[in-house]
C-alpha atoms as a PDB file:
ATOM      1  CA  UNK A   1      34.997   3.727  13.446  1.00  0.00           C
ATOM      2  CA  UNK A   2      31.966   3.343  11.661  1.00  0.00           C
ATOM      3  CA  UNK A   3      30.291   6.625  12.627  1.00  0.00           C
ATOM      4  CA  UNK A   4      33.471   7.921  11.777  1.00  0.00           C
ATOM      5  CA  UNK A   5      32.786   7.275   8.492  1.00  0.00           C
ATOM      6  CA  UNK A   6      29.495   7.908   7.725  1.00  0.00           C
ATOM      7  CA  UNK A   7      30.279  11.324   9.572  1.00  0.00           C
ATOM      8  CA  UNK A   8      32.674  11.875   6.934  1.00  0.00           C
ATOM      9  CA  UNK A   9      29.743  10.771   4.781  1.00  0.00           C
ATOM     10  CA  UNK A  10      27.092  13.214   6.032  1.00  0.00           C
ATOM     11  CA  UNK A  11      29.211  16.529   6.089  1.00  0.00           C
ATOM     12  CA  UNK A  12      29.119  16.263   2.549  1.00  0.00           C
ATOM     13  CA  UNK A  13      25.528  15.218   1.836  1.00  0.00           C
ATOM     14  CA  UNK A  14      24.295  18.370   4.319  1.00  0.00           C
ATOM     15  CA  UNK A  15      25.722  20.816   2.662  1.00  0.00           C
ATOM     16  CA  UNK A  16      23.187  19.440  -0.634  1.00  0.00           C
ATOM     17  CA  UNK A  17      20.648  20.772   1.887  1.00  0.00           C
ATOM     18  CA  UNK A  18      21.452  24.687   1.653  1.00  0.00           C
ATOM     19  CA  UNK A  19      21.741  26.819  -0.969  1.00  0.00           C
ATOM     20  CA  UNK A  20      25.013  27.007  -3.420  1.00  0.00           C
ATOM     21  CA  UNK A  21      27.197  30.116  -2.732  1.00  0.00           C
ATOM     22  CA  UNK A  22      27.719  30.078  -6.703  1.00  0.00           C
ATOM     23  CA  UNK A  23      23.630  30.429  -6.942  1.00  0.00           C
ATOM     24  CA  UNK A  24      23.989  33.280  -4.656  1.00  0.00           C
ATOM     25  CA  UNK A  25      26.365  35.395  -5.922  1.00  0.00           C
ATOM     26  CA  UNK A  26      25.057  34.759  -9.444  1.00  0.00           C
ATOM     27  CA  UNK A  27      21.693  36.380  -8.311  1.00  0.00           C
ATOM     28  CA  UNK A  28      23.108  39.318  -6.532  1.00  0.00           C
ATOM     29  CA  UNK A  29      25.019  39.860 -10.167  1.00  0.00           C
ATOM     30  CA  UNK A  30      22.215  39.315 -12.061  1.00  0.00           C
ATOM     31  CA  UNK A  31      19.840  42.208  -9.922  1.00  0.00           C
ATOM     32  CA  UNK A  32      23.242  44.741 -10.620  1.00  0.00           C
ATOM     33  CA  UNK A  33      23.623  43.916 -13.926  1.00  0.00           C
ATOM     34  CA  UNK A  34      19.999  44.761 -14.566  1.00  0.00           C
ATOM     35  CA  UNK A  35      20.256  47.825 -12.217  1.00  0.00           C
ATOM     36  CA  UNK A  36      22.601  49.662 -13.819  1.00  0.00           C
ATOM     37  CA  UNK A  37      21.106  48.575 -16.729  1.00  0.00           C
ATOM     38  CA  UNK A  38      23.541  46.170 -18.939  1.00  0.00           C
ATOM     39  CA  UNK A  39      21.118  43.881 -19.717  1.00  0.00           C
ATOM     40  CA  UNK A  40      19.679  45.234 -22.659  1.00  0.00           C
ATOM     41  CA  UNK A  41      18.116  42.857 -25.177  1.00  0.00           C
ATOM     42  CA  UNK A  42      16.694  40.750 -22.825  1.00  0.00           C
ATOM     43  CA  UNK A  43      15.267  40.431 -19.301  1.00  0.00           C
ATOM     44  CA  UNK A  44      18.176  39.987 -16.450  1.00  0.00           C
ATOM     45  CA  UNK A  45      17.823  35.890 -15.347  1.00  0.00           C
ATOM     46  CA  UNK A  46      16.009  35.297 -12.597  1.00  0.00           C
ATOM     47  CA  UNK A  47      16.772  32.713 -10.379  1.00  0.00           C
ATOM     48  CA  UNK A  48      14.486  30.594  -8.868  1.00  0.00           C
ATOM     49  CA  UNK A  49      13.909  30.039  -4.721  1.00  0.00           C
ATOM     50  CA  UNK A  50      16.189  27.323  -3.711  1.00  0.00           C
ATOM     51  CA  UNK A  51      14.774  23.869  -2.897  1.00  0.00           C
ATOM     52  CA  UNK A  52      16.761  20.553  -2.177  1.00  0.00           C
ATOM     53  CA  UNK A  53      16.108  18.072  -4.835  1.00  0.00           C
ATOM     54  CA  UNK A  54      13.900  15.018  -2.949  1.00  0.00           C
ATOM     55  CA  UNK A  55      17.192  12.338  -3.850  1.00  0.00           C
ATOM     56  CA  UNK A  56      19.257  14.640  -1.126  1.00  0.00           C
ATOM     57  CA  UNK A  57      16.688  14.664   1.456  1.00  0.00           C
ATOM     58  CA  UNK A  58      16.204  11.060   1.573  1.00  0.00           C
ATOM     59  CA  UNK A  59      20.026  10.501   1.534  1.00  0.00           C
ATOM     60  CA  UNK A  60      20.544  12.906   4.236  1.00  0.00           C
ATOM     61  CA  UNK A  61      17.546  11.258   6.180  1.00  0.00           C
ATOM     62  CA  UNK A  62      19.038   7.851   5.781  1.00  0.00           C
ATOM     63  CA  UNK A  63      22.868   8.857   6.657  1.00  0.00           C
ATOM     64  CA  UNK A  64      21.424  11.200  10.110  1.00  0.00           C
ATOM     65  CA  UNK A  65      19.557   8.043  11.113  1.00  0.00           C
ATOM     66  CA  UNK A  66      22.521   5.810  10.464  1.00  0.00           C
ATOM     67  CA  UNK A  67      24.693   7.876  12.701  1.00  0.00           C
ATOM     68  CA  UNK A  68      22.349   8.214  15.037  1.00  0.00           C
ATOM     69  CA  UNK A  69      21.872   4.740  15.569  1.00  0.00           C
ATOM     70  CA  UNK A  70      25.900   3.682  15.729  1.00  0.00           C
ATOM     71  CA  UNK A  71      26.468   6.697  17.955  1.00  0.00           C
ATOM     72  CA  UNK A  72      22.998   5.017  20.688  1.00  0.00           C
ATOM     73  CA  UNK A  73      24.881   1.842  20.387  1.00  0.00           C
ATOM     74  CA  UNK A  74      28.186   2.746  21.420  1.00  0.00           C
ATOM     75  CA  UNK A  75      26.212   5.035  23.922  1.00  0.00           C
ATOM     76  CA  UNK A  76      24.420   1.731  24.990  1.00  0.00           C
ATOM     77  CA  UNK A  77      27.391  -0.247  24.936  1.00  0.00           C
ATOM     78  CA  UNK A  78      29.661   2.090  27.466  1.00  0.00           C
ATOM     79  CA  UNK A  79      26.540   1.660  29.420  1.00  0.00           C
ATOM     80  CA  UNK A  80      25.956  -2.195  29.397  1.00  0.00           C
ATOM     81  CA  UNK A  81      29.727  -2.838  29.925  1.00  0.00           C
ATOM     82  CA  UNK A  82      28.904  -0.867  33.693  1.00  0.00           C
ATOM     83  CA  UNK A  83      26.252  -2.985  34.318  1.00  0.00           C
ATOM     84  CA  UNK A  84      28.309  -5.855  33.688  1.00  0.00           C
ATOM     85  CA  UNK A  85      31.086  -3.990  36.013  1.00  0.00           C
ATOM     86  CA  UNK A  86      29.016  -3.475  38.720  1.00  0.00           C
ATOM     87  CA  UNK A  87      27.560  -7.234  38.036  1.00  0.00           C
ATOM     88  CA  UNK A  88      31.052  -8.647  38.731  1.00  0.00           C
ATOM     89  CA  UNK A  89      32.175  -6.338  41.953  1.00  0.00           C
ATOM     90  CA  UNK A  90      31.191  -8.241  44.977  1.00  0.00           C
ATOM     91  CA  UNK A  91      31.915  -6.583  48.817  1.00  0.00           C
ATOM     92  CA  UNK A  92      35.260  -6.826  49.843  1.00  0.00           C
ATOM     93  CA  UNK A  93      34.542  -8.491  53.044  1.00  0.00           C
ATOM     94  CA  UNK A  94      32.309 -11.135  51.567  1.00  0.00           C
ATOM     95  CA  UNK A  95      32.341 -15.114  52.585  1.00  0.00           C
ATOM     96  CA  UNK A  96      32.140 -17.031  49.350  1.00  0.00           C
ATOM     97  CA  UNK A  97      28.591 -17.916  51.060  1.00  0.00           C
ATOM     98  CA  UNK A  98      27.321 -14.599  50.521  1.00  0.00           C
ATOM     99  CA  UNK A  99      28.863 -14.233  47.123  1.00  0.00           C
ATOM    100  CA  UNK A 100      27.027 -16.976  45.906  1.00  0.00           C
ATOM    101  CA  UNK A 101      24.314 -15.405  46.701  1.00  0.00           C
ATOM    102  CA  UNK A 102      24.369 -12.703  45.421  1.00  0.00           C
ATOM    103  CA  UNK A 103      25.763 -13.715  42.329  1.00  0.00           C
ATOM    104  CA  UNK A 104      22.363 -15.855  42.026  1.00  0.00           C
ATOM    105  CA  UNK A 105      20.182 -12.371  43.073  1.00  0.00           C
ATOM    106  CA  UNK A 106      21.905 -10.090  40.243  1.00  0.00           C
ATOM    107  CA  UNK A 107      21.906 -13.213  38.136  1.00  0.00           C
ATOM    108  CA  UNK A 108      18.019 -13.219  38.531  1.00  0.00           C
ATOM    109  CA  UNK A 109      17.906  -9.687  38.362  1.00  0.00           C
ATOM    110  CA  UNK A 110      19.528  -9.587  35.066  1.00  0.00           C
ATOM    111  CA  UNK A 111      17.113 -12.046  33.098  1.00  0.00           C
ATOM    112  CA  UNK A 112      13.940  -9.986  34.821  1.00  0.00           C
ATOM    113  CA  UNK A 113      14.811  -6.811  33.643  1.00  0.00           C
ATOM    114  CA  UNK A 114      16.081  -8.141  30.130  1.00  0.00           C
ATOM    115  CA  UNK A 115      19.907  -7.271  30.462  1.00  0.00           C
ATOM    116  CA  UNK A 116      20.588 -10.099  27.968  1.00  0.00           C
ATOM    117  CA  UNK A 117      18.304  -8.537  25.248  1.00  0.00           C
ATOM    118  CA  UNK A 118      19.652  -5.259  25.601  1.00  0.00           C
ATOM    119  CA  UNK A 119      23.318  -6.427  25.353  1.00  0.00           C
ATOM    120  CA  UNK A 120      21.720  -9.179  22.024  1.00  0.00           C
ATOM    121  CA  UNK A 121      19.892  -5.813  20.593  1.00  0.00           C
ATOM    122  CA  UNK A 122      23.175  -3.429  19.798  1.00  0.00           C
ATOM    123  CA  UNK A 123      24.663  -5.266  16.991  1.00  0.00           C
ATOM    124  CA  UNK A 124      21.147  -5.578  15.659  1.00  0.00           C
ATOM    125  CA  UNK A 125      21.342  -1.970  15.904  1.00  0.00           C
ATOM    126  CA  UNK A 126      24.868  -1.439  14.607  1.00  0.00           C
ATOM    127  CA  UNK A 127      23.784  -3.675  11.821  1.00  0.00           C
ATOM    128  CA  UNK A 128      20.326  -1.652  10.813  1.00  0.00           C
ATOM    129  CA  UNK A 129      22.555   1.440  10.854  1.00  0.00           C
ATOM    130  CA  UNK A 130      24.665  -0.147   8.065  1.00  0.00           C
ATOM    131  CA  UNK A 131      21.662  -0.930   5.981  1.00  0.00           C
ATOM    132  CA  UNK A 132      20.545   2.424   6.369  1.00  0.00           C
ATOM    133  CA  UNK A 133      23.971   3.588   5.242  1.00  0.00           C
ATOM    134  CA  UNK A 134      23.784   1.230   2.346  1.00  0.00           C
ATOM    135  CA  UNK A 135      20.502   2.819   1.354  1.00  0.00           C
ATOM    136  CA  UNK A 136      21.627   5.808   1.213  1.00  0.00           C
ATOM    137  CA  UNK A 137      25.068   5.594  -0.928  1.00  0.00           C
ATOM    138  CA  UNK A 138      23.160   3.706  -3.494  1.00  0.00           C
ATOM    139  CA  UNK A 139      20.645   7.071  -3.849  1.00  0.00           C
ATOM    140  CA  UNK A 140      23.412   9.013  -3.848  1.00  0.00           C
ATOM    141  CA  UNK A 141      25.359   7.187  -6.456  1.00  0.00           C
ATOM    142  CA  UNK A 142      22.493   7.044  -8.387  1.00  0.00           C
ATOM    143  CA  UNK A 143      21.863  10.972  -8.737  1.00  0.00           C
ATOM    144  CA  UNK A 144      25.575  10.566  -9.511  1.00  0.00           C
ATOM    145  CA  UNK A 145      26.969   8.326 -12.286  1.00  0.00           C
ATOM    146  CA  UNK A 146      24.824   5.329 -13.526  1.00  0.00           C
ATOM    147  CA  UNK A 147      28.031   3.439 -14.233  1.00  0.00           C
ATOM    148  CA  UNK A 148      29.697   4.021 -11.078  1.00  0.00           C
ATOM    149  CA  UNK A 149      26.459   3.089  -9.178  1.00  0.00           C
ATOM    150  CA  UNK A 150      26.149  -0.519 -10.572  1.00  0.00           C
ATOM    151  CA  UNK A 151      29.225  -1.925  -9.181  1.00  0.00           C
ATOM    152  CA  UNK A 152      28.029  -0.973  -5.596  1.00  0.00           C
ATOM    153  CA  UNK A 153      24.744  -1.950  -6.182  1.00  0.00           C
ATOM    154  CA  UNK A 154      26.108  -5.582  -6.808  1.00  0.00           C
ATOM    155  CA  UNK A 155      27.891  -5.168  -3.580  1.00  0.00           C
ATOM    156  CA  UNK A 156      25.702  -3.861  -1.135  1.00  0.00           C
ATOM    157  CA  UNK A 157      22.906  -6.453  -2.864  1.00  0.00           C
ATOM    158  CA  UNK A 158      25.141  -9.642  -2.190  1.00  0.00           C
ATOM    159  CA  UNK A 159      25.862  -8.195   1.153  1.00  0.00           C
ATOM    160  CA  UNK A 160      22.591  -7.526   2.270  1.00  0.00           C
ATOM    161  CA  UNK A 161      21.562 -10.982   0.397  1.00  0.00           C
ATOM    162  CA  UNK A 162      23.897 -12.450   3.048  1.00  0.00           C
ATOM    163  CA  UNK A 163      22.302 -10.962   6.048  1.00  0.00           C
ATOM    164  CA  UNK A 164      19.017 -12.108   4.983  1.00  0.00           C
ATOM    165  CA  UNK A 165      20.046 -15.384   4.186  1.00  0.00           C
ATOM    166  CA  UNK A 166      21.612 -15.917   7.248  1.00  0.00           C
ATOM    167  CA  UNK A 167      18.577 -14.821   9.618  1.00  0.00           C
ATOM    168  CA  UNK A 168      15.902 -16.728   7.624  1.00  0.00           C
ATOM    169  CA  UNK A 169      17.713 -20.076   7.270  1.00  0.00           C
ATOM    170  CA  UNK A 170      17.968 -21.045  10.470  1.00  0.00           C
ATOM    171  CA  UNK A 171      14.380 -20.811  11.166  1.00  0.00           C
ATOM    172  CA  UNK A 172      13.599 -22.400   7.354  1.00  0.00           C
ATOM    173  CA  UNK A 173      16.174 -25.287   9.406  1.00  0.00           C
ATOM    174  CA  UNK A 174      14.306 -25.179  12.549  1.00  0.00           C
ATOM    175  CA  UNK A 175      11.236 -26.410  10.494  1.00  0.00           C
ATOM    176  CA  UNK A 176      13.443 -29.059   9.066  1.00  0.00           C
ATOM    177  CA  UNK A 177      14.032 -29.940  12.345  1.00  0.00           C
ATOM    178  CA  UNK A 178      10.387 -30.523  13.526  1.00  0.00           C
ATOM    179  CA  UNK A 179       9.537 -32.938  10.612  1.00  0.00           C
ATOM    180  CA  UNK A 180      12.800 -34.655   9.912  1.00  0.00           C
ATOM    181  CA  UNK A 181      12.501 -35.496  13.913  1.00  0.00           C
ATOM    182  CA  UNK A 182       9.164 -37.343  12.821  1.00  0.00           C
ATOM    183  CA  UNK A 183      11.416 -39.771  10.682  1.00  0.00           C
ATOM    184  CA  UNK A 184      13.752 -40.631  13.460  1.00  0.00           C
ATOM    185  CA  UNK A 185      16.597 -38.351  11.410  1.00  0.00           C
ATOM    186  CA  UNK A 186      19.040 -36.219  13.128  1.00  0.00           C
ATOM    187  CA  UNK A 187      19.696 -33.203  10.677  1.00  0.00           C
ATOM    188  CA  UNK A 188      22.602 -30.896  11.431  1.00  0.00           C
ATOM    189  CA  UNK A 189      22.158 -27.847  13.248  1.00  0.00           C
ATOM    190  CA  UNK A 190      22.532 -24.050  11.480  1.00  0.00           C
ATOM    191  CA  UNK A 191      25.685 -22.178  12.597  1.00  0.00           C
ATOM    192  CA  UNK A 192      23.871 -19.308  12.152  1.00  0.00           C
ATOM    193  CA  UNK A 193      22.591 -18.293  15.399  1.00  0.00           C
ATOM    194  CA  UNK A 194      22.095 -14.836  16.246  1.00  0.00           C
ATOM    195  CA  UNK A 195      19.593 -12.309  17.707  1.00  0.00           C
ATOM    196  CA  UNK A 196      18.121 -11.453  14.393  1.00  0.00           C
ATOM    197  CA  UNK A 197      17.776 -15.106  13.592  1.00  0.00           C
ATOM    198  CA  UNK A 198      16.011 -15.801  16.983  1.00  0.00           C
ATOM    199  CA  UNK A 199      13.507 -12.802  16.592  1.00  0.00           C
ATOM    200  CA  UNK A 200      12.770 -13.769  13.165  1.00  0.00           C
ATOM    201  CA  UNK A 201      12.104 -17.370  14.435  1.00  0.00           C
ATOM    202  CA  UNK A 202       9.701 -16.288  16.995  1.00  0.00           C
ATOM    203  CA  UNK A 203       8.369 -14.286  14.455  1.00  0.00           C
ATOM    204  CA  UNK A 204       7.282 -16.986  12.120  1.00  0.00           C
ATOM    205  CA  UNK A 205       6.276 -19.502  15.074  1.00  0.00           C
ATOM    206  CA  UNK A 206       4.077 -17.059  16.419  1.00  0.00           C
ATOM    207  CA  UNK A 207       0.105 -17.377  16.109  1.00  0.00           C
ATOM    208  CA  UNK A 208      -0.411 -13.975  14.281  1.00  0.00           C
ATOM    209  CA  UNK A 209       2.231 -15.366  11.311  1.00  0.00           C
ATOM    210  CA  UNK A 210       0.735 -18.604  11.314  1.00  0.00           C
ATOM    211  CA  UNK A 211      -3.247 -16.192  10.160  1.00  0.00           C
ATOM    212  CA  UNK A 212      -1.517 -14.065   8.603  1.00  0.00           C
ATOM    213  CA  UNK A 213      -0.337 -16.375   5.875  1.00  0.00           C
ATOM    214  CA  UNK A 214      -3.052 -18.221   5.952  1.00  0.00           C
ATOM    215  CA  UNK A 215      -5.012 -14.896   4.790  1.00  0.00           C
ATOM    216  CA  UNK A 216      -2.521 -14.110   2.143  1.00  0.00           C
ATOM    217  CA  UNK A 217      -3.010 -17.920   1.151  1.00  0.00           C
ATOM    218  CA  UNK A 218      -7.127 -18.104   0.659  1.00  0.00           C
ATOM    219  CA  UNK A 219      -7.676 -14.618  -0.056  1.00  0.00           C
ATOM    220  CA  UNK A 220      -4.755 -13.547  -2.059  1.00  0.00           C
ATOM    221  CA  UNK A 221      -2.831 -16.276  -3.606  1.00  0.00           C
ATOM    222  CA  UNK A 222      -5.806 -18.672  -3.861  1.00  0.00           C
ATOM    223  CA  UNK A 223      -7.874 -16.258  -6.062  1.00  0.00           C
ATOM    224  CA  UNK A 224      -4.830 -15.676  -8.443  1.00  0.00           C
ATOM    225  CA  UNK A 225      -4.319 -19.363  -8.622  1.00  0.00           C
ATOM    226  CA  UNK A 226      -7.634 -20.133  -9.644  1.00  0.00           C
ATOM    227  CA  UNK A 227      -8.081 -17.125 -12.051  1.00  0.00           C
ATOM    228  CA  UNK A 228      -4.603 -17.990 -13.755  1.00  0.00           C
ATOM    229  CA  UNK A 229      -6.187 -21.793 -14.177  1.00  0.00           C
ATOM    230  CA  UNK A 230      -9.234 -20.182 -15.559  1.00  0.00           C
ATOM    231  CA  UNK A 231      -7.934 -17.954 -17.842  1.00  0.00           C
ATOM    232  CA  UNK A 232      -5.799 -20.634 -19.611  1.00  0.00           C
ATOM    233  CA  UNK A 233      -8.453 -23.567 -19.833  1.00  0.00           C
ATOM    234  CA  UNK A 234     -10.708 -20.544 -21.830  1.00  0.00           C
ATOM    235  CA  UNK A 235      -7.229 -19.483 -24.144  1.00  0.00           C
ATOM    236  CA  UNK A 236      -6.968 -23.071 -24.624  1.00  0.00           C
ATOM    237  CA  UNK A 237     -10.800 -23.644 -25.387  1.00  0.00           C
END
């Protein structure tokens, strides 16, 4: 349903790709009007080599890319749902022995070759495809109508606000976790659990995080800090 709609979407935004058939014909009239020589007084208008203005490339760039992406995870989907068919068909002459194990083998076999992130990653997908179609109305409501652009603005905003809100806090509770458990506290746990969330978390409990803001600490905040402190001990002197 979704790529229905941004299909709908795109078949308009394209056609701000190619050249008007009004900016056509009016050339072609201008070059016979000068021709056969009606324009008289002043030069016949010239018009000049069509170009697409740069707001309808990057909406058409963010709408193809947004398709794109729903249409691989629907793709991925019909795909994952025959794994999972083919996961569940055991022999027909099978003793509940042999089930068992193979149930264990393609269970096995599933976690080694990351089934379970596949089938985590296409609503991730599904979901960067939205933003991505978000993007892209608000430039094209923009070129549009000021007015009519604000209200969706606010929307999309408070929408994406959401999504962000709901992958960083659990990870901002995590933390809360690991020092409230140093006070003998049991803190509840975040509903919000998804594959976002999770990647985000091991994002910000990896290593490479942890030195990277400690970089943008010392060498980038600490500076400003101190130059800040400095500059308004001299106003003050």
């Amino acid at each position: 349903m979704f790529s229905a709609v941004v299909t709908a979407f795109v078949v308009q935004s394209y056609q701000l790709l190619q050249e008007s058939s009004t900016d056509v014909t009016v050339a072609i009239l201008s070059q016979i009007a000068s021709r056969l020589g009606e324009v008289t007084d002043r030069a016949a208008p010239t018009v000049p080599p069509f170009s697409p203005t740069s707001s309808a490339i990057r909406v058409n760039i963010l709408w193809f890319l947004s398709l794109i992406l729903s249409l691989a995870t629907v793709l991925s989907g019909i795909v994952s749902l025959q794994w999972l068919r083919e996961y569940l068909r055991y022999p027909t002459h099978c003793s509940p022995k042999q089930k068992f194990a193979i149930r264990n083998m393609r269970a096995e076999a599933f976690d080694r070759w990351y089934v379970p992130h596949i089938l985590a990653g296409l609503p991730v997908l599904l979901q960067i495809a939205l933003v991505l179609f978000f993007a892209g109305l608000v430039d094209f409501l923009l070129q549009l109508h000021l007015i009519v652009a604000i209200p969706v603005i606010i929307l999309v905003s408070s929408t994406l606000l959401f999504l962000l809100l709901t992958t960083i806090l659990p990870s901002l509770q995590a933390l809360y976790i690991i020092n409230s458990l140093r006070q003998d506290t049991a803190p509840n746990q975040s509903p919000f659990k998804s594959p976002q969330a999770w990647a985000f978390l091991r994002m910000t409990s990896s290593q490479t995080f942890r030195i990277l803001l400690g970089y943008i600490r010392d060498v980038i905040l600490t500076p400003i800090i101190i130059l800040t402190s400095t500059v308004g001990k001299l106003q003050n002197a």
